[in-house]
C-alpha atoms as a PDB file:
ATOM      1  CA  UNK A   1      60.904 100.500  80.453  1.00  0.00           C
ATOM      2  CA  UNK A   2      63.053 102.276  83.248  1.00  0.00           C
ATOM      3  CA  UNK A   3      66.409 103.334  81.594  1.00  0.00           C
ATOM      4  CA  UNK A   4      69.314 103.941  83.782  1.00  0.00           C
ATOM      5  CA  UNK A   5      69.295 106.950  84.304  1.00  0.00           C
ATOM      6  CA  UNK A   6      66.344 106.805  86.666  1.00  0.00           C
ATOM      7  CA  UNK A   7      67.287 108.711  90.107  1.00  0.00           C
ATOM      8  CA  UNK A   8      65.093 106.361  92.637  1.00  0.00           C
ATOM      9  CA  UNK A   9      62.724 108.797  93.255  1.00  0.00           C
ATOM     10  CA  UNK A  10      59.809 106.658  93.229  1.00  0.00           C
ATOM     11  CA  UNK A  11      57.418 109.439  91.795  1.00  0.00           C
ATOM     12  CA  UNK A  12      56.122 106.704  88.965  1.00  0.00           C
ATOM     13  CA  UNK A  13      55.507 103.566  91.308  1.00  0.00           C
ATOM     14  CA  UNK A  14      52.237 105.170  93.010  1.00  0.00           C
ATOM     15  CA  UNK A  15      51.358 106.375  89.512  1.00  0.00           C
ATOM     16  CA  UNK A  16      50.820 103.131  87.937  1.00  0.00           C
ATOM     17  CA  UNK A  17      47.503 101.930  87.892  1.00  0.00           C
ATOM     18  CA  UNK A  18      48.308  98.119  87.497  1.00  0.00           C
ATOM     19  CA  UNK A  19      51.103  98.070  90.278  1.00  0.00           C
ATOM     20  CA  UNK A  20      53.797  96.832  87.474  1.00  0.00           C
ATOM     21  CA  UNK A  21      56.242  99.169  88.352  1.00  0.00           C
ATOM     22  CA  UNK A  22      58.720  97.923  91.565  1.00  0.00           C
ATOM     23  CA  UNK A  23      61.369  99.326  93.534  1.00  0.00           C
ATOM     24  CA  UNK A  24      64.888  97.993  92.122  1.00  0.00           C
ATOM     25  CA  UNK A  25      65.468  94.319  94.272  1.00  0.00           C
ATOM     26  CA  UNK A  26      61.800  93.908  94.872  1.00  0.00           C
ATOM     27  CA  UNK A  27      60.064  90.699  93.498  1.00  0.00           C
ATOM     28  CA  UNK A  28      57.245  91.092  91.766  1.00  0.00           C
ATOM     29  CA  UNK A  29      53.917  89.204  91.901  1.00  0.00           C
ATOM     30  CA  UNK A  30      50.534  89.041  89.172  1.00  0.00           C
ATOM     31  CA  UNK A  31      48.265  89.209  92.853  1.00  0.00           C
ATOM     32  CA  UNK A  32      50.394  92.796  93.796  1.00  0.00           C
ATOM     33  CA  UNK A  33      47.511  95.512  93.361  1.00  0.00           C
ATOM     34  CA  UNK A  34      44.774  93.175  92.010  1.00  0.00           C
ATOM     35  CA  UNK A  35      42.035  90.718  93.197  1.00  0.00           C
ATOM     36  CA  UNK A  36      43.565  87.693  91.593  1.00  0.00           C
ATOM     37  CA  UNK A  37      44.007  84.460  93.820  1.00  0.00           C
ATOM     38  CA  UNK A  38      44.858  80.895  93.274  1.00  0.00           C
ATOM     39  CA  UNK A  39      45.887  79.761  89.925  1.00  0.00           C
ATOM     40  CA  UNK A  40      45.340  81.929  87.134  1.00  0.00           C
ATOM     41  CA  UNK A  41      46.265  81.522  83.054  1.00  0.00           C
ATOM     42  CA  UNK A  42      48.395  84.278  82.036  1.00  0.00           C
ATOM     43  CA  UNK A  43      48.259  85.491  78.108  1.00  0.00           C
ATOM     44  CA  UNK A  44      50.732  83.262  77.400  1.00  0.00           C
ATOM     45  CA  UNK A  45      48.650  80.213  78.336  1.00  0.00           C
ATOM     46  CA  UNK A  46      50.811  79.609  81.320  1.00  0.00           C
ATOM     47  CA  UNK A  47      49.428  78.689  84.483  1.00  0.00           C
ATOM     48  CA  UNK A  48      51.235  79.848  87.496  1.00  0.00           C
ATOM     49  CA  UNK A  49      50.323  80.724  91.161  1.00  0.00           C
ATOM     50  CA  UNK A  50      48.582  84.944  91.613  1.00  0.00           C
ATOM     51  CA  UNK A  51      50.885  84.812  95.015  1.00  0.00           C
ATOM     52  CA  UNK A  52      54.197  83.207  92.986  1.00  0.00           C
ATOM     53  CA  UNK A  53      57.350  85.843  93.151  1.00  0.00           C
ATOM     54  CA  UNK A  54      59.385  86.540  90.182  1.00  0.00           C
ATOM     55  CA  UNK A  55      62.787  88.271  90.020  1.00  0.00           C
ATOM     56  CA  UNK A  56      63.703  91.811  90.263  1.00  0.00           C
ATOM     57  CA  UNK A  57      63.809  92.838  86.935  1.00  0.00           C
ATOM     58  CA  UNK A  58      66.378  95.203  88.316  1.00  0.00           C
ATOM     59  CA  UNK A  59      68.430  95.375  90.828  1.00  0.00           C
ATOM     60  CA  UNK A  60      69.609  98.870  91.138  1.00  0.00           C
ATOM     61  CA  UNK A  61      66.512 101.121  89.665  1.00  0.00           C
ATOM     62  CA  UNK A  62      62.850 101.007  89.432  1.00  0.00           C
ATOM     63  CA  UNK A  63      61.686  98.611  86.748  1.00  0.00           C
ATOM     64  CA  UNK A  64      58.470  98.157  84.777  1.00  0.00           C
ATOM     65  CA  UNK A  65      57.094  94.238  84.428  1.00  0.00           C
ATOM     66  CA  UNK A  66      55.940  93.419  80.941  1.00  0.00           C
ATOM     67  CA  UNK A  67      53.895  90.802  82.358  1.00  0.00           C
ATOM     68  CA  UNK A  68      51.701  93.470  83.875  1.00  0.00           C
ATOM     69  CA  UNK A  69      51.866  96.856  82.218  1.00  0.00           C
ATOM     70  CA  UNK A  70      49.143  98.549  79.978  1.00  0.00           C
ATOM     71  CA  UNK A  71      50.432 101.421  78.936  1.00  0.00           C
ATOM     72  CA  UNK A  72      47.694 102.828  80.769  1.00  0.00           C
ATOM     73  CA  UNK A  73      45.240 101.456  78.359  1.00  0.00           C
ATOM     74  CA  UNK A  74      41.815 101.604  79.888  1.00  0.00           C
ATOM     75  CA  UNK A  75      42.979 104.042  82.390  1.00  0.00           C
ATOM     76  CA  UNK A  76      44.617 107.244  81.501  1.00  0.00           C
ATOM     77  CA  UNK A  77      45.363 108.769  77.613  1.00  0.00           C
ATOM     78  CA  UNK A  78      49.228 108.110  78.437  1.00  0.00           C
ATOM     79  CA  UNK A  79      51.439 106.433  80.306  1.00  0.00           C
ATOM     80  CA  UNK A  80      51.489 108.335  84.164  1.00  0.00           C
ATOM     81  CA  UNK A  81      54.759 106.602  84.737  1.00  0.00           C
ATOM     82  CA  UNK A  82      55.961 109.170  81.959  1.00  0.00           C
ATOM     83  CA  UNK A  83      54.217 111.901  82.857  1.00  0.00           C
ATOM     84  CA  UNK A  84      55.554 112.123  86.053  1.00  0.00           C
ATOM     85  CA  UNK A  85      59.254 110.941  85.683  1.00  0.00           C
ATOM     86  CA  UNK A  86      61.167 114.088  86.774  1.00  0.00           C
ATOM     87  CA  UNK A  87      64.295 112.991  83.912  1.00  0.00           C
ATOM     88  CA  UNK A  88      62.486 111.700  81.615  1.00  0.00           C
ATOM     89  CA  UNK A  89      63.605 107.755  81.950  1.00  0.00           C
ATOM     90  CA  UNK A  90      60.223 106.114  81.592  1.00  0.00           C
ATOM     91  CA  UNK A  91      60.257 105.426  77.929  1.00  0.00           C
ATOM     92  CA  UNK A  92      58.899 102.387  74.613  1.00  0.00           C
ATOM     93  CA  UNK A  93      61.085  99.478  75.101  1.00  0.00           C
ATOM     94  CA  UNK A  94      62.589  99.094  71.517  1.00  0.00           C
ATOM     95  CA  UNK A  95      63.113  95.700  72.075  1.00  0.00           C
ATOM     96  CA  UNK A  96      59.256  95.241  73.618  1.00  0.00           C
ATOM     97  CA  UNK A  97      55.973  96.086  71.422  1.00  0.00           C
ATOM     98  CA  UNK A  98      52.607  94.943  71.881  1.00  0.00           C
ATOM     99  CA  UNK A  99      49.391  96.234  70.100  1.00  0.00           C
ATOM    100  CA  UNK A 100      46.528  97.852  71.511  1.00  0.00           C
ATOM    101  CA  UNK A 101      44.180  94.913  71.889  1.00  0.00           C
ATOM    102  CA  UNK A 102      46.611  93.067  73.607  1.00  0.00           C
ATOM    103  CA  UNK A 103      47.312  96.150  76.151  1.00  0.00           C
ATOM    104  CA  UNK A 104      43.686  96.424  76.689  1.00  0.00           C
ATOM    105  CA  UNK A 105      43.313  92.444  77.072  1.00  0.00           C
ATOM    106  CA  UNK A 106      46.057  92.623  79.971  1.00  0.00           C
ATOM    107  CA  UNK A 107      43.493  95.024  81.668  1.00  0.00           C
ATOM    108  CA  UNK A 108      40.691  92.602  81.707  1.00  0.00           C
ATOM    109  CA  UNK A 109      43.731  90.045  82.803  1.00  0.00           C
ATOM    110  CA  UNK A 110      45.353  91.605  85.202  1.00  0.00           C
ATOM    111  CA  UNK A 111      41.963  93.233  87.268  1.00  0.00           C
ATOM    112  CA  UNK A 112      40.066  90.137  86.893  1.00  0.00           C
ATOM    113  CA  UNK A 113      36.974  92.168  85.695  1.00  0.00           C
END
């Protein structure tokens, strides 16, 4: 998660391999940064539209989307959006875990490989 103390900088977005981080305001989409088209099954066993928008998750700050984040699993050995936050405001979600296998099954998800 972005806490709120994140300055707008925008040195994370680029950073993230599986475009789930977004300008505060900006809608978010599964299609954003991947080859996925039509209809596709998300890991929930929902089926929704690649192109659909979803909601800011934040209005004011940059914001991470669940939906698509890794952790950098499968891409990096940690989180870039971390590495790279200038104060430190890219950080666990306490209220957010996943395991491993289902970081590394969002990768196969969310890159259609």
């Amino acid at each position: 998660m972005i806490t709120d103390e994140c300055i707008n900088c925008g040195a994370c977005e680029p950073e993230c391999p599986n475009n789930a981080i977004y300008e505060g305001g900006a809608e978010w989409k599964y299609s954003d940064g991947t080859t996925l088209k039509g209809m596709i099954k998300t890991l929930d066993g929902d089926d929704v539209e690649a192109d659909h928008s979803f909601e800011p998750g934040d209005m004011d700050v940059y914001y991470i989307t669940h939906d698509k984040c890794t952790e950098c699993e499968g891409f990096h050995d940690e989180p870039q959006c971390a590495a790279v936050c200038p104060v430190d405001c890219c950080v666990d979600d306490p209220d957010y875990r996943e395991s491993k296998d289902s970081e590394q099954r969002k990768v196969f998800f969310t890159f259609d490989l």
